[in-house]
C-alpha atoms as a PDB file:
ATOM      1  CA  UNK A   1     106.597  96.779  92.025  1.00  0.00           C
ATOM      2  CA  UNK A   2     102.970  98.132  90.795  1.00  0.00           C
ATOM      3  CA  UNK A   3     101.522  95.349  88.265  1.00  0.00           C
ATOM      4  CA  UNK A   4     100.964  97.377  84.767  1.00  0.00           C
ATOM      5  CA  UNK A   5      98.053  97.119  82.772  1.00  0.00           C
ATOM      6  CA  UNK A   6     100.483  95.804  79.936  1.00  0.00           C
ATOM      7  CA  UNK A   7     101.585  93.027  81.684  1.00  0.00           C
ATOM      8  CA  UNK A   8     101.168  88.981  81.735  1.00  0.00           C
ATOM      9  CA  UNK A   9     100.273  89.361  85.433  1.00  0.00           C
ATOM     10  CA  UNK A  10      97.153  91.816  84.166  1.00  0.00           C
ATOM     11  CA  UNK A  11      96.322  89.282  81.491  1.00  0.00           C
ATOM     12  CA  UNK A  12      96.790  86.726  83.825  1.00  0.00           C
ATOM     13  CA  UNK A  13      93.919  88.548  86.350  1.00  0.00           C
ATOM     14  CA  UNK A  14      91.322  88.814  82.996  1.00  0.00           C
ATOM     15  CA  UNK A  15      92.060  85.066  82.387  1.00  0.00           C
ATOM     16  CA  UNK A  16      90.852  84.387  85.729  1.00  0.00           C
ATOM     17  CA  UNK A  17      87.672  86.754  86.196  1.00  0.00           C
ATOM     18  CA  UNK A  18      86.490  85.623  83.067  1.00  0.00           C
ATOM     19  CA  UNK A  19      86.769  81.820  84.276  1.00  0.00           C
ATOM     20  CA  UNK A  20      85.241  82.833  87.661  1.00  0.00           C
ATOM     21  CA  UNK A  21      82.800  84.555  85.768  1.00  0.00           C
ATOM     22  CA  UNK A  22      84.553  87.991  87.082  1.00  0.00           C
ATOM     23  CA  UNK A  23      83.487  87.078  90.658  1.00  0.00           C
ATOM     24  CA  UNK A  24      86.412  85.750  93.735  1.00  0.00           C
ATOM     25  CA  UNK A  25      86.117  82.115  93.775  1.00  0.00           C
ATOM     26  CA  UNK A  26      88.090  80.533  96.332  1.00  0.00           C
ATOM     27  CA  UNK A  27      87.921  76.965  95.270  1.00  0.00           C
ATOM     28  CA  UNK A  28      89.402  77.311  92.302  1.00  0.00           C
ATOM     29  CA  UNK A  29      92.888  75.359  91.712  1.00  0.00           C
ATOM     30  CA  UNK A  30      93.448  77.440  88.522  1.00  0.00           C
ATOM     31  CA  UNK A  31      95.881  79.826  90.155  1.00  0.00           C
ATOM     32  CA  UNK A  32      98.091  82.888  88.759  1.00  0.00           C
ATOM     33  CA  UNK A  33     101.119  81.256  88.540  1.00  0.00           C
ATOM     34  CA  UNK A  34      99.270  78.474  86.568  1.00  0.00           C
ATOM     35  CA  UNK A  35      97.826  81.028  84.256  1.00  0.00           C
ATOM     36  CA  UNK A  36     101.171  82.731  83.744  1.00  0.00           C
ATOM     37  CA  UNK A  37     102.916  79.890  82.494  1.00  0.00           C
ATOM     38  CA  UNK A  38     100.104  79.011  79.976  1.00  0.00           C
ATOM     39  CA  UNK A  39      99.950  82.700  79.078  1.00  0.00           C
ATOM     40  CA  UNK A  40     104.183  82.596  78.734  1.00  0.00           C
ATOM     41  CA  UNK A  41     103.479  79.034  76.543  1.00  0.00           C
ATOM     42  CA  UNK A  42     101.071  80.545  73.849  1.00  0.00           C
ATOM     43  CA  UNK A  43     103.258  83.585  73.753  1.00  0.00           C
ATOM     44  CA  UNK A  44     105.840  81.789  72.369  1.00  0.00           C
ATOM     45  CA  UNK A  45     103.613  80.016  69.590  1.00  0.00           C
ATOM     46  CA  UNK A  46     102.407  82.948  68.672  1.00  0.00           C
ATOM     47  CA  UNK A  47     105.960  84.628  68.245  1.00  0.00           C
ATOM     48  CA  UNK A  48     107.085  81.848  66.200  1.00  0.00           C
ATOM     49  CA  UNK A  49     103.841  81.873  63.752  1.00  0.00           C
ATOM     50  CA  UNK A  50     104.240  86.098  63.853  1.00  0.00           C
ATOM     51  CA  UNK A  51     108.650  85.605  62.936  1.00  0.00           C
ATOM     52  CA  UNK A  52     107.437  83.283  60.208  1.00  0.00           C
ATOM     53  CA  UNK A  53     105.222  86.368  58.625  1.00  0.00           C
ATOM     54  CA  UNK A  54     107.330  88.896  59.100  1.00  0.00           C
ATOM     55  CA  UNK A  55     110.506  87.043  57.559  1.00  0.00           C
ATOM     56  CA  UNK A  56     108.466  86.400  54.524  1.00  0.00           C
ATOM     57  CA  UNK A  57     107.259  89.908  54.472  1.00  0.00           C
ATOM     58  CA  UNK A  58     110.611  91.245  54.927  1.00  0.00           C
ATOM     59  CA  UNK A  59     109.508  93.413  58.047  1.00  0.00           C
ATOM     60  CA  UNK A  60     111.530  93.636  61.206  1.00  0.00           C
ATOM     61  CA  UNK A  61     110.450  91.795  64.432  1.00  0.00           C
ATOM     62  CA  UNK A  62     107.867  94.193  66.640  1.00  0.00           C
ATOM     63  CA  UNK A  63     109.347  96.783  68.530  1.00  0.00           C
ATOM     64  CA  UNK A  64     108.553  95.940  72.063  1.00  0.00           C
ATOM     65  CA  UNK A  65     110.660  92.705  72.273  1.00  0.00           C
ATOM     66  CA  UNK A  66     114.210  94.339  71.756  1.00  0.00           C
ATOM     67  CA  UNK A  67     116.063  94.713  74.808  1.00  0.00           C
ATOM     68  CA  UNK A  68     119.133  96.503  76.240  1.00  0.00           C
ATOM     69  CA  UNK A  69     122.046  95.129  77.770  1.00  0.00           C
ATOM     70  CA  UNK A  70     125.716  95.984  78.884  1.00  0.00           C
ATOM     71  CA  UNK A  71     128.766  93.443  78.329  1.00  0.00           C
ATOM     72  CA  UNK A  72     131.627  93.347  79.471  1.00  0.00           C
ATOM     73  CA  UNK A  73     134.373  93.083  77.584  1.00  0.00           C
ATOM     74  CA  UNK A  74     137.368  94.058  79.641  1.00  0.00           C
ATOM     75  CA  UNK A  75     140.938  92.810  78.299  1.00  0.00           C
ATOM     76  CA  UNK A  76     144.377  94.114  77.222  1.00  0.00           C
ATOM     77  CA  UNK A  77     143.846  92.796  73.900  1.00  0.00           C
ATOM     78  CA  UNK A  78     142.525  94.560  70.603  1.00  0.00           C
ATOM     79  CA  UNK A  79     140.120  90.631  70.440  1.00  0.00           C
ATOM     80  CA  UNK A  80     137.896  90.414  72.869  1.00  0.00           C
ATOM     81  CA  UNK A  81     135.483  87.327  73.184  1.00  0.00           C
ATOM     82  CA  UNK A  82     132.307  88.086  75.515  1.00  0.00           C
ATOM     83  CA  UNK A  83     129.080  85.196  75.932  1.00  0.00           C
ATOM     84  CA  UNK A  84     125.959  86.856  74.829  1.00  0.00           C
ATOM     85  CA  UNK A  85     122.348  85.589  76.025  1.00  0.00           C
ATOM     86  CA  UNK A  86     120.785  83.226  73.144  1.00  0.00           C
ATOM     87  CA  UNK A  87     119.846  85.547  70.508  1.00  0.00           C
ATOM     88  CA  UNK A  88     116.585  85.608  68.431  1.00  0.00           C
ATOM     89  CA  UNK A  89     117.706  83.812  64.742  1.00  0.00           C
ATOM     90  CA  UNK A  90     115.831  85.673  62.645  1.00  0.00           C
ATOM     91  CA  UNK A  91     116.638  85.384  58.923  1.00  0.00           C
ATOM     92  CA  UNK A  92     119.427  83.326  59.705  1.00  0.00           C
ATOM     93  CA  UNK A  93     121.473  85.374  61.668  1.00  0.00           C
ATOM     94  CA  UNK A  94     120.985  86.685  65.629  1.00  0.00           C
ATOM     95  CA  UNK A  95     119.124  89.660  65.622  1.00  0.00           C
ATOM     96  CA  UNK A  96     120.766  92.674  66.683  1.00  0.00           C
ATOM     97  CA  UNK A  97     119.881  96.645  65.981  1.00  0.00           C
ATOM     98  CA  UNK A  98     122.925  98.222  68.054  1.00  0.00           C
ATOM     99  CA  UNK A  99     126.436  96.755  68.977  1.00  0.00           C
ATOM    100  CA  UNK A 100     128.955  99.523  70.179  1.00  0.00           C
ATOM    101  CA  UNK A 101     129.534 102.227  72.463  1.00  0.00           C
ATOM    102  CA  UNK A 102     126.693 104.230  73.911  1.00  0.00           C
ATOM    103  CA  UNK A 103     126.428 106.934  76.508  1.00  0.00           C
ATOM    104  CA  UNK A 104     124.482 109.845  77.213  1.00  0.00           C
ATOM    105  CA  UNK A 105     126.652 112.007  75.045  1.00  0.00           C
ATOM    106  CA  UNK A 106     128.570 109.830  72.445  1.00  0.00           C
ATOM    107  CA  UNK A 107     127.523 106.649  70.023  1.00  0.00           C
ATOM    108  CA  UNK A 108     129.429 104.443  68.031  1.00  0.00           C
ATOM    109  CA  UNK A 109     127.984 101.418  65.970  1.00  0.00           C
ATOM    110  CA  UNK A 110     130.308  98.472  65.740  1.00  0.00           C
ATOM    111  CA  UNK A 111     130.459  97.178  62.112  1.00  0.00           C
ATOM    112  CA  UNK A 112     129.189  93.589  61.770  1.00  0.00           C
ATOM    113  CA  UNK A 113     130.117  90.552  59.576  1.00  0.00           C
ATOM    114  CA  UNK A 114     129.825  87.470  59.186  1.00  0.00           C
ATOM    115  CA  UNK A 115     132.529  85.215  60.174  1.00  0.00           C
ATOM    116  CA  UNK A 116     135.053  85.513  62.567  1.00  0.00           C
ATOM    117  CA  UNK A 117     137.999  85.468  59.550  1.00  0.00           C
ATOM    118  CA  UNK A 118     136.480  89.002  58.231  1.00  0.00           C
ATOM    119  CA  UNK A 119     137.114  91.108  61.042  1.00  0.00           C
ATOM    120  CA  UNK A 120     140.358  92.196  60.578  1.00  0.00           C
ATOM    121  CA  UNK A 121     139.998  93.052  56.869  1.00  0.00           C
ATOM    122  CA  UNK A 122     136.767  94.842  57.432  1.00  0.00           C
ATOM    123  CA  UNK A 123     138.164  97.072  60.838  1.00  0.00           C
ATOM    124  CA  UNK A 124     141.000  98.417  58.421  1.00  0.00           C
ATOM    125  CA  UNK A 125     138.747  99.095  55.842  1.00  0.00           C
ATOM    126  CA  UNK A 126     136.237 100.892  57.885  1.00  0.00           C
ATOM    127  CA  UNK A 127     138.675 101.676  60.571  1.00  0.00           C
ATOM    128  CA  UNK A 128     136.079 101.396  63.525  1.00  0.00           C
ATOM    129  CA  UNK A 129     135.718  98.119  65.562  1.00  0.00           C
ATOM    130  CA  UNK A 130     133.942  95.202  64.244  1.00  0.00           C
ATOM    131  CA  UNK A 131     132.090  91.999  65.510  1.00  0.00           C
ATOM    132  CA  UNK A 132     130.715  89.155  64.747  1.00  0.00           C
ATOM    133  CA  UNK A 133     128.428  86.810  66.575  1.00  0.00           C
ATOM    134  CA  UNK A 134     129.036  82.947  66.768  1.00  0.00           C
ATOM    135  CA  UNK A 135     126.205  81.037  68.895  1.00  0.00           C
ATOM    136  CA  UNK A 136     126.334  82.478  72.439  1.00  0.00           C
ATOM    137  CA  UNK A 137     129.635  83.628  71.763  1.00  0.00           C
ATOM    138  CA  UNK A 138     130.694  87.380  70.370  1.00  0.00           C
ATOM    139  CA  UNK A 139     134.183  88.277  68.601  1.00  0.00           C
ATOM    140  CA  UNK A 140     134.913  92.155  69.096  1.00  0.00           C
ATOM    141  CA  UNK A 141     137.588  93.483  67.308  1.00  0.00           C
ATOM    142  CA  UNK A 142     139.093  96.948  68.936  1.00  0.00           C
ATOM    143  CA  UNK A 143     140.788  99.438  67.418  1.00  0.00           C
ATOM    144  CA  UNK A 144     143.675 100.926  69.216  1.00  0.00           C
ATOM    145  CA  UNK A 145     141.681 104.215  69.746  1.00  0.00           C
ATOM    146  CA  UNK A 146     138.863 102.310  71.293  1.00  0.00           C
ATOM    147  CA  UNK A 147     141.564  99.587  72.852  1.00  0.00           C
ATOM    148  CA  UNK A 148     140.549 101.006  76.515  1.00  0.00           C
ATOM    149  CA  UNK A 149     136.947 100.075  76.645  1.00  0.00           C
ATOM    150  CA  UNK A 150     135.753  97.875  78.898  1.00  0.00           C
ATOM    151  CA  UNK A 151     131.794  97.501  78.343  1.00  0.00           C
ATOM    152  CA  UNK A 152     129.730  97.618  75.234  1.00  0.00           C
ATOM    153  CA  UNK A 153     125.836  97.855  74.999  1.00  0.00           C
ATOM    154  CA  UNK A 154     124.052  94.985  72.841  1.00  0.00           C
ATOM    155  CA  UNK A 155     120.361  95.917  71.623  1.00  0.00           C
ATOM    156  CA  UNK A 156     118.784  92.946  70.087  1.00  0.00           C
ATOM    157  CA  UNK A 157     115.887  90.153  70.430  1.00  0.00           C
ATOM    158  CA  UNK A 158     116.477  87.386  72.970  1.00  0.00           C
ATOM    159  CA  UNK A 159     114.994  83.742  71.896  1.00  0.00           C
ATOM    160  CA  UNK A 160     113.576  83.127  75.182  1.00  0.00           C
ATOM    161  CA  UNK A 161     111.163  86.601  76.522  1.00  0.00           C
ATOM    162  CA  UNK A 162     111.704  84.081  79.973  1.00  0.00           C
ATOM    163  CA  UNK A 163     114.683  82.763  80.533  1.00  0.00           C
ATOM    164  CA  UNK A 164     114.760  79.807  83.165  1.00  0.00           C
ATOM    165  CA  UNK A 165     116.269  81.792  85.270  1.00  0.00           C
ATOM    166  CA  UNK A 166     114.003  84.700  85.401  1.00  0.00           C
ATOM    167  CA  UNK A 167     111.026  83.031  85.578  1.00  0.00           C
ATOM    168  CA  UNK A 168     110.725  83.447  88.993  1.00  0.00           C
ATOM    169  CA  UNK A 169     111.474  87.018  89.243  1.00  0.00           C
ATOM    170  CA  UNK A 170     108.219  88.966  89.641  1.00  0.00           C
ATOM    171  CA  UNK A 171     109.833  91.535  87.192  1.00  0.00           C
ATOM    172  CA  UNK A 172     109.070  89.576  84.372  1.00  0.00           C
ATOM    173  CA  UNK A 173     104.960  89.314  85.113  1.00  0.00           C
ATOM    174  CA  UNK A 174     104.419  92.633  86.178  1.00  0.00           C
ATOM    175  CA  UNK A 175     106.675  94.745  83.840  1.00  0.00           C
ATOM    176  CA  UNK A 176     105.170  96.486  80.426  1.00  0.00           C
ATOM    177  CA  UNK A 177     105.538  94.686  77.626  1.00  0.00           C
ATOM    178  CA  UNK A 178     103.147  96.154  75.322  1.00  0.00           C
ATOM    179  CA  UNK A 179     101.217  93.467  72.946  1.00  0.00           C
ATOM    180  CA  UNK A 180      98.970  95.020  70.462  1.00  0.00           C
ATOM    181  CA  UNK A 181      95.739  94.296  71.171  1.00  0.00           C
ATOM    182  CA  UNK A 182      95.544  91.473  68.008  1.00  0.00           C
ATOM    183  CA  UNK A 183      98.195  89.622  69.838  1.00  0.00           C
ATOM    184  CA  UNK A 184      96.809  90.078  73.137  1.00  0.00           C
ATOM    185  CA  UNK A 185      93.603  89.047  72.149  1.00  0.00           C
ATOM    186  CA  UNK A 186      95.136  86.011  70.779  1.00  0.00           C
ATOM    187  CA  UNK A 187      96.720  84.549  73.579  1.00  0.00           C
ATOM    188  CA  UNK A 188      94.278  84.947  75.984  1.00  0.00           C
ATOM    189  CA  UNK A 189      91.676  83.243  73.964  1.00  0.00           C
ATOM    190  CA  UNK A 190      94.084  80.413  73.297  1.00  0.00           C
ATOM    191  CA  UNK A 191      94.698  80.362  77.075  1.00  0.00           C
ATOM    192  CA  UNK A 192      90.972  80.430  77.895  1.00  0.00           C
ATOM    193  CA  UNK A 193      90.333  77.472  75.572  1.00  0.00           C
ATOM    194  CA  UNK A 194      93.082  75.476  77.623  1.00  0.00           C
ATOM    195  CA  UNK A 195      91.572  76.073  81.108  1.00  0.00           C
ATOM    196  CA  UNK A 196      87.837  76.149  80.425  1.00  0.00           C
ATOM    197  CA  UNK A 197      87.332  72.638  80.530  1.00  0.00           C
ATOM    198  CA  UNK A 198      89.438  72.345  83.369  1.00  0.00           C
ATOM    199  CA  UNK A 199      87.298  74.955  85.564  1.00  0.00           C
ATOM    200  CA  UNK A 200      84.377  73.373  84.708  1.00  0.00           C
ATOM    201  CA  UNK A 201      85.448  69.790  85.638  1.00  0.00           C
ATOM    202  CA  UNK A 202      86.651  71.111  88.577  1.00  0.00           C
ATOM    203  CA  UNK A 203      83.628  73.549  89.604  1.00  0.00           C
ATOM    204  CA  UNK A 204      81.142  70.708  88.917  1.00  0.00           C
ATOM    205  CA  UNK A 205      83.454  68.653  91.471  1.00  0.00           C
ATOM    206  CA  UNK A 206      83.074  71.458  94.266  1.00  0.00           C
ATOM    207  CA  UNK A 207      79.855  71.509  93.537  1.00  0.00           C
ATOM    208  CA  UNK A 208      78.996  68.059  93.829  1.00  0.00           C
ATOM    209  CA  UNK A 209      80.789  67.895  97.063  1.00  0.00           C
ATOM    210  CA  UNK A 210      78.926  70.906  98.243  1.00  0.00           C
ATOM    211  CA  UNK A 211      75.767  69.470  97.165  1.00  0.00           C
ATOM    212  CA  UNK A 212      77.009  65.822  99.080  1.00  0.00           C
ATOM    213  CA  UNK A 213      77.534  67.890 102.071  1.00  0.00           C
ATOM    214  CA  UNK A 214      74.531  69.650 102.545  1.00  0.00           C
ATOM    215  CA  UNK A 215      72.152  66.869 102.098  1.00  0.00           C
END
């Protein structure tokens, strides 16, 4: 997979010239993978401090951090009761954009509420499915027309950009995830300030051994 110049594994490269003072330094212990997981750290702060704005300001979250996935929901039953990844809570409520149907030639929205208790009265008032979502838990409510589907596509935020489990996946470094340049900006300086004292306490230790060695 080529690295793109919108990804943490980019950032991660300027992080590291500009320590090395853009030059290949082989003794230093300040590696890539270190970097990454500094660079993954101040990326959450800084989505935290940016949901706290935007929920104030009434603005949706940015753009780039809604994803696309496909449940399945396969059953006999009109209920159906899928686990969803943890969900962004964003004004109180998991953030979602699309729940439904979705192919290349048809859409249909699912209509969402708030408890569990609402979805039948809401499905035959609107006569289209319904959901709700309950922690990592979602409650879909068919309609006998749409009885027969078996998957569903979810577009929404997850609360964790790196799940545990993905961290190790090289996907997650070297994919796109275009940061505005404010936010970019941002976490690499707060990066920087983390590791510069670091690289120097450890350059001046090469050095000194260098210096030990040669005289």
């Amino acid at each position: 997979m080529i690295i793109h110049p919108q990804s943490f594994r980019a950032l991660a490269y300027e992080v590291l010239n500009h320590l090395n003072n853009n030059s290949a330094n082989d003794d230093s212990r300040i590696t890539l993978p270190i970097i990454e997981q500094e660079l993954r750290h101040q990326f959450g702060i800084y989505l935290k401090e940016t949901d706290r704005q935007t929920e104030r300001q009434g603005m949706d979250p940015e753009a780039y951090r809604v994803e696309t996935m496909s449940l399945s929901i396969a059953g006999d039953d009109l209920m159906r009761v899928v686990e969803v990844v943890g969900l962004l809570t964003f004004n109180g409520k998991p953030y979602t954009s699309f729940v439904g149907i979705q192919t290349d030639t048809y859409q249909l929205g699912f209509v969402p509420v708030d408890y569990r208790w609402q979805l039948l009265g809401m499905s035959q008032l609107t006569r289209q499915p319904c959901f709700t979502l309950e922690g990592d838990k979602m409650y879909v409510l068919l309609t006998a027309q749409t009885i027969a589907v078996e998957a569903i596509t979810l577009t929404g935020i997850p609360a964790d950009p790196f799940p545990k489990a993905g961290r190790a996946d090289e996907w997650y470094w070297k994919r796109a995830w275009f940061l505005g340049e404010e936010a970019k900006g941002k976490i690499k300086m707060q990066t920087l300030r983390v590791f510069m004292g670091t690289h120097i306490q450890l350059q001046q230790r090469v050095d000194q051994k260098n210096n030990a060695t040669e005289g």
